[in-house]
Protein backbone atom coordinates (compact mmCIF):
# COMPACT_ATOMS: atom_id res chain seq x y z
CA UNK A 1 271.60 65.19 311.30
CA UNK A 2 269.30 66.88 309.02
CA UNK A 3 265.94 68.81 309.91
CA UNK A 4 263.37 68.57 308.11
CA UNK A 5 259.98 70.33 308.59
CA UNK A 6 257.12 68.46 308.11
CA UNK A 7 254.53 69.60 305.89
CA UNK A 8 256.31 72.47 306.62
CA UNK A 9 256.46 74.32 310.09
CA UNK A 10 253.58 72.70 310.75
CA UNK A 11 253.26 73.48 314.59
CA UNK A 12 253.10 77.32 313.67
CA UNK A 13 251.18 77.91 310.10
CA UNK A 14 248.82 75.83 308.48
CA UNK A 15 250.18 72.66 307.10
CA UNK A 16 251.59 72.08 303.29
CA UNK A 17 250.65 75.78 302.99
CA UNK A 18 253.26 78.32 301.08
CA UNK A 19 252.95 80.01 304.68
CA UNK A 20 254.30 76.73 306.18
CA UNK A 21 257.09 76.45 303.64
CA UNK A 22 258.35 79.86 304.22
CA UNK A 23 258.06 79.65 308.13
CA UNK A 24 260.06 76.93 307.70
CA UNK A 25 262.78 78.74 305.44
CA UNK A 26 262.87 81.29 307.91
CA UNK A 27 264.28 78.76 310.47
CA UNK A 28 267.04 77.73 307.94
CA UNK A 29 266.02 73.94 308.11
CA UNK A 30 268.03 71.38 305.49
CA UNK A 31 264.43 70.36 304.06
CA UNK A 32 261.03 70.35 303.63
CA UNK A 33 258.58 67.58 303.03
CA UNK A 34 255.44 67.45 301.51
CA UNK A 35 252.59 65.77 300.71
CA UNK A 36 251.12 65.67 296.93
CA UNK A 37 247.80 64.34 295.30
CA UNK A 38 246.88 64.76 291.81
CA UNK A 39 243.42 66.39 290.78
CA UNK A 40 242.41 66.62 287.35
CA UNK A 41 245.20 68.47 285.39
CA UNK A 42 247.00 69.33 288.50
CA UNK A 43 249.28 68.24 291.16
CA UNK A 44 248.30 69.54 294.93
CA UNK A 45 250.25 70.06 298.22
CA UNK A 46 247.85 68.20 300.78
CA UNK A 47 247.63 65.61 303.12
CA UNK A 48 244.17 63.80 303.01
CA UNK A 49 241.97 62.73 300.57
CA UNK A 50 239.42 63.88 302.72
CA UNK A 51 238.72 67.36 303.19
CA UNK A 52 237.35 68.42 306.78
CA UNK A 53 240.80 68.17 308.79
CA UNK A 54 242.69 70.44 307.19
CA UNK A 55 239.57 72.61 305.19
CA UNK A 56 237.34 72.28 307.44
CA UNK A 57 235.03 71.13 304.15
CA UNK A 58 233.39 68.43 303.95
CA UNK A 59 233.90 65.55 301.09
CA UNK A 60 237.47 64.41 299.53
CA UNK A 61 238.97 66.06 297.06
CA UNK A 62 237.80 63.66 294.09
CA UNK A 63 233.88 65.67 294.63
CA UNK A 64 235.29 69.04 293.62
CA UNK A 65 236.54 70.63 290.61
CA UNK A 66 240.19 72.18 291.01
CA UNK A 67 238.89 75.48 290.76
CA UNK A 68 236.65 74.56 293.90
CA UNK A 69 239.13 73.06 296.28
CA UNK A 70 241.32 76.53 295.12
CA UNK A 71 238.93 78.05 296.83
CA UNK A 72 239.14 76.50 300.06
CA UNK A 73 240.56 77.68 302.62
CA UNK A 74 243.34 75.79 304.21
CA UNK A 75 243.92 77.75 307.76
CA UNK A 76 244.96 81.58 308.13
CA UNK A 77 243.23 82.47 305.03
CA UNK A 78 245.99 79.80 303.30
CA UNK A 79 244.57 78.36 300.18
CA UNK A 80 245.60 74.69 298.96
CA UNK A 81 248.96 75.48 296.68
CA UNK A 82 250.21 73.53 293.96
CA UNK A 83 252.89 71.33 293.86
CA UNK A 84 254.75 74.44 291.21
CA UNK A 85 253.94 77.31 293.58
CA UNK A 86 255.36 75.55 295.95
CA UNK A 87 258.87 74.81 294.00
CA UNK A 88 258.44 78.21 293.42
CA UNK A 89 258.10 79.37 297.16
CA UNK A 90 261.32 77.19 298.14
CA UNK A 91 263.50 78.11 295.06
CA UNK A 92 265.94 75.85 295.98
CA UNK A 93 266.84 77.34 299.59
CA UNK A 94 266.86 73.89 301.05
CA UNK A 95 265.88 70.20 300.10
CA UNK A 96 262.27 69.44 298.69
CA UNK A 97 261.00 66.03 299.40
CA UNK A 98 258.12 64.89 297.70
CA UNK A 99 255.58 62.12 299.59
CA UNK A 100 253.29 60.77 296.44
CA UNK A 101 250.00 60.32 298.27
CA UNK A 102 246.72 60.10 295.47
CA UNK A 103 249.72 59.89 292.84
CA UNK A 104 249.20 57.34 289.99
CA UNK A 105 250.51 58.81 287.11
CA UNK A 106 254.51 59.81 287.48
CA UNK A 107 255.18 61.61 284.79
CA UNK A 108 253.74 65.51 285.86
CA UNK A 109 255.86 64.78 288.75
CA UNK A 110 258.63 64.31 287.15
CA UNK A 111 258.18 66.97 284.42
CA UNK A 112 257.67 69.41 287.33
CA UNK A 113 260.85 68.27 289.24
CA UNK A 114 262.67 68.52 285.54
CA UNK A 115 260.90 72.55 285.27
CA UNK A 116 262.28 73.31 288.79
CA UNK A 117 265.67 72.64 287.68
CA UNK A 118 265.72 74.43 284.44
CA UNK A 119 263.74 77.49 285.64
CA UNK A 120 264.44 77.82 289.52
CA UNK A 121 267.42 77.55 291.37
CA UNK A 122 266.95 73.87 292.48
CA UNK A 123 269.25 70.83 291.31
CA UNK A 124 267.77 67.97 291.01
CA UNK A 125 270.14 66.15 294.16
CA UNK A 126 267.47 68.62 296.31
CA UNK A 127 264.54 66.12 295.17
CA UNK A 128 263.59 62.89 297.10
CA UNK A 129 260.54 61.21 296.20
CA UNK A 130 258.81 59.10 298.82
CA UNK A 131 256.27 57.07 299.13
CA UNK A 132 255.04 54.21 301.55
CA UNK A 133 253.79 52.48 297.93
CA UNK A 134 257.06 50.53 296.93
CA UNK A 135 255.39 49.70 293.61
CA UNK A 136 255.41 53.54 293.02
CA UNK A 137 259.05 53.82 294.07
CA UNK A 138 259.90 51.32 291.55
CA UNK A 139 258.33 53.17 288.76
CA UNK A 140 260.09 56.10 289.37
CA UNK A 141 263.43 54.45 289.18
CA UNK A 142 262.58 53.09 285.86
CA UNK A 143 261.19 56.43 284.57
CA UNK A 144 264.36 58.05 286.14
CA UNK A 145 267.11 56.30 288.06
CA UNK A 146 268.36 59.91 288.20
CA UNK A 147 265.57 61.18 290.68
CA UNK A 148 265.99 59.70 294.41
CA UNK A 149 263.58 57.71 296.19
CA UNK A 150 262.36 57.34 299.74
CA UNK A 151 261.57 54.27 301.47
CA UNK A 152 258.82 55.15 303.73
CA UNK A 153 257.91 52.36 306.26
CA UNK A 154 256.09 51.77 309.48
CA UNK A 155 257.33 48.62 309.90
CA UNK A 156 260.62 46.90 310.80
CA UNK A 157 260.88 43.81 308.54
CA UNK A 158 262.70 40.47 309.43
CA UNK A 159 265.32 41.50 306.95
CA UNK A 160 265.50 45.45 308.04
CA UNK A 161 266.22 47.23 305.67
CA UNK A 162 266.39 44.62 302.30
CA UNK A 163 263.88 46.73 300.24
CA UNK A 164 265.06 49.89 300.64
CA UNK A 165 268.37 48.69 298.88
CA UNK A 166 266.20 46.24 296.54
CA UNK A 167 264.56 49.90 295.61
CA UNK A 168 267.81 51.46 294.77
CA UNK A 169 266.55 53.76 297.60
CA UNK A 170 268.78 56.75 298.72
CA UNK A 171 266.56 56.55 302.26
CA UNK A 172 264.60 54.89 304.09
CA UNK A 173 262.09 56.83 305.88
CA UNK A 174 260.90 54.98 309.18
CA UNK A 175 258.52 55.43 311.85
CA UNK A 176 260.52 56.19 315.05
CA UNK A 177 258.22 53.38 317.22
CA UNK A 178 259.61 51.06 314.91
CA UNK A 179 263.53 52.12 314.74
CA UNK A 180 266.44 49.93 316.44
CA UNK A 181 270.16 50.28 316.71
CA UNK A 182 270.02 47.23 314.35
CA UNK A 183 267.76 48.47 311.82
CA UNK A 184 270.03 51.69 311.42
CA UNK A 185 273.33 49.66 311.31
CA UNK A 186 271.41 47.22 309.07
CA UNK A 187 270.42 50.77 306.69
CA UNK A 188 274.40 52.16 307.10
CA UNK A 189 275.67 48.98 305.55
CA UNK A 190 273.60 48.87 302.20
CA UNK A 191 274.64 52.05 302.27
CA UNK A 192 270.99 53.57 302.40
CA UNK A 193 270.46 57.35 304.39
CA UNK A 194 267.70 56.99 307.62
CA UNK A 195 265.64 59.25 307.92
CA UNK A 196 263.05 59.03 310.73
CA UNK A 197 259.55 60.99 311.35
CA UNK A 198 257.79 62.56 313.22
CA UNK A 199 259.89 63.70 315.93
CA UNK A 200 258.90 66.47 318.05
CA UNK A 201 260.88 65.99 321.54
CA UNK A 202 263.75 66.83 322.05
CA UNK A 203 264.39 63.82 324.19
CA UNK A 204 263.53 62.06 321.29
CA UNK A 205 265.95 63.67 319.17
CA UNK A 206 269.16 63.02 321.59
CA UNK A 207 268.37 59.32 321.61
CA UNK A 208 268.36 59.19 317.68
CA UNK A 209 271.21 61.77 317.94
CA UNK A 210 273.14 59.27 319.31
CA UNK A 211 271.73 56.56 316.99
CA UNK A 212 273.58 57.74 313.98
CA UNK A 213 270.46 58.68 311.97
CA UNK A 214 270.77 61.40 309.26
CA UNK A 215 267.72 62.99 309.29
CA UNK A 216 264.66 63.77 310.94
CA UNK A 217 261.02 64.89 309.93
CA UNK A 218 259.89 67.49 312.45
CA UNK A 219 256.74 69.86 313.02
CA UNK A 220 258.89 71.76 315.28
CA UNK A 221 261.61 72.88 313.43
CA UNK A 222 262.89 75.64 315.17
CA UNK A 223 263.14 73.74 318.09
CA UNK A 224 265.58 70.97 316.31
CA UNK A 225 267.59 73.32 314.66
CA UNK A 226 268.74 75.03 318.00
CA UNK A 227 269.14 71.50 319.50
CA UNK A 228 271.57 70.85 316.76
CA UNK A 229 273.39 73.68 317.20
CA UNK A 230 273.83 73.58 321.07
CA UNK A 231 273.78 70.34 322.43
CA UNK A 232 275.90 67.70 322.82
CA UNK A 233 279.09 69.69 321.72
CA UNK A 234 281.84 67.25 321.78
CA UNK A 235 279.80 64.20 322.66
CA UNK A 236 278.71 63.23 319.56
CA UNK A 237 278.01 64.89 315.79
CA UNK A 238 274.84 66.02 314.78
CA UNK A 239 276.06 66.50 311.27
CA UNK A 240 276.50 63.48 308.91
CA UNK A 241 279.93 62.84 308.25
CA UNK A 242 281.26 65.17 305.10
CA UNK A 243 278.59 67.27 305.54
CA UNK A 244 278.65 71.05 306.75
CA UNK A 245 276.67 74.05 305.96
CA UNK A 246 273.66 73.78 303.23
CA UNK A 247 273.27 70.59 303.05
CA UNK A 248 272.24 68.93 299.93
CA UNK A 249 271.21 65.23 299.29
């Protein structure tokens, strides 16, 4: 099972911060997620639209110039990074994936994921872009049916898993409220990944554990990564099948 920190480690730094991101290095997780919005020229690691949860600021991002919202001050003195600094921060150490939030143009996306490549140490199998806007998804695999794609959902459809796999998804990233044994088996044979968010108990991650899911989205980290490694010994595997050390999807 993979860990993933969400929006970094999220529970002890400032979320999508480069502080975040290298917390959550620190911990040696498989991957980090993150959220990205584009403002004028740019392409910026945050959440909301709106500015006052994580900034404390009031407005959304669309009533200040770039140079303002640079400004900000996104917890511990962390400012708002872009989506390259970021790239930059992880270098490849573990798996980047990408949620497009106020995304409508692709294509600096992709010409950033196609920099990282060439100029850092990532390869582009380290990349998932997700999205709970299938329409996006789409337009990604016609841009690039090289780049992967994440089905994000918080629902559990009458047909499961059917458009992740119309998607040419690698994943399908689902709410844990709305996960079943059935919907996972349904995911394993169209021979999609499941990843599952947010997950921050440890009771939580024994039951999925035992599920057969391959990754989970945590703000806790640390706490899943020693989990993995100590529990459950011989019961069951925690680690994907063919998979072992630095994991890369």
């Amino acid at each position: 099972m993979l860990i993933l920190a969400h929006r970094g480690a999220s529970a002890d730094a400032p979320e999508n911060t480069l502080l975040a991101f290298e917390k959550a290095m620190a911990m040696q997780v498989d991957g980090i997620e993150i959220d990205v919005h584009a403002v004028a020229d740019e392409i910026l690691v945050i959440h909301d639209r709106w500015l006052k949860r994580t900034t404390k600021t009031h407005g959304q991002l669309s009533d200040y110039t770039l140079e303002q919202l640079r400004e900000l001050d996104a917890g511990m003195g962390q400012k708002i990074p872009t989506l390259w600094e970021t790239m930059q921060c992880i270098n490849g150490q573990c798996l980047l994936n990408i949620e497009l939030k106020g995304i409508s143009d692709l294509l600096p996306v992709v010409k950033l994921i196609d920099r990282a490549v060439d100029e850092l140490n990532f390869e582009l199998h380290q990349f998932l872009i997700s999205s709970f806007n299938h329409h996006l998804l789409f337009e990604v695999k016609q841009l690039r049916p090289d780049i992967q794609i994440g089905a994000l959902t918080s629902s559990s459809p009458l047909d499961y898993a059917a458009f992740a796999q119309q998607l040419d998804a690698y994943s399908i990233n689902i709410d844990m409220d709305c996960l079943t044994s059935a919907f996972v088996n349904d995911a394993k044979q169209r021979g999609l990944q499941v990843y599952v968010f947010t997950v921050d108990e440890i009771a939580d991650l024994d039951v999925l554990a035992k599920m057969g899911v391959d990754g989970v989205f945590t703000n806790t980290p640390d706490k899943a990564m020693v989990r993995r490694a100590h529990k459950f010994e011989g019961e069951f595997n925690w680690q994907p099948e063919g998979l072992s050390g630095v994991v890369k999807i």
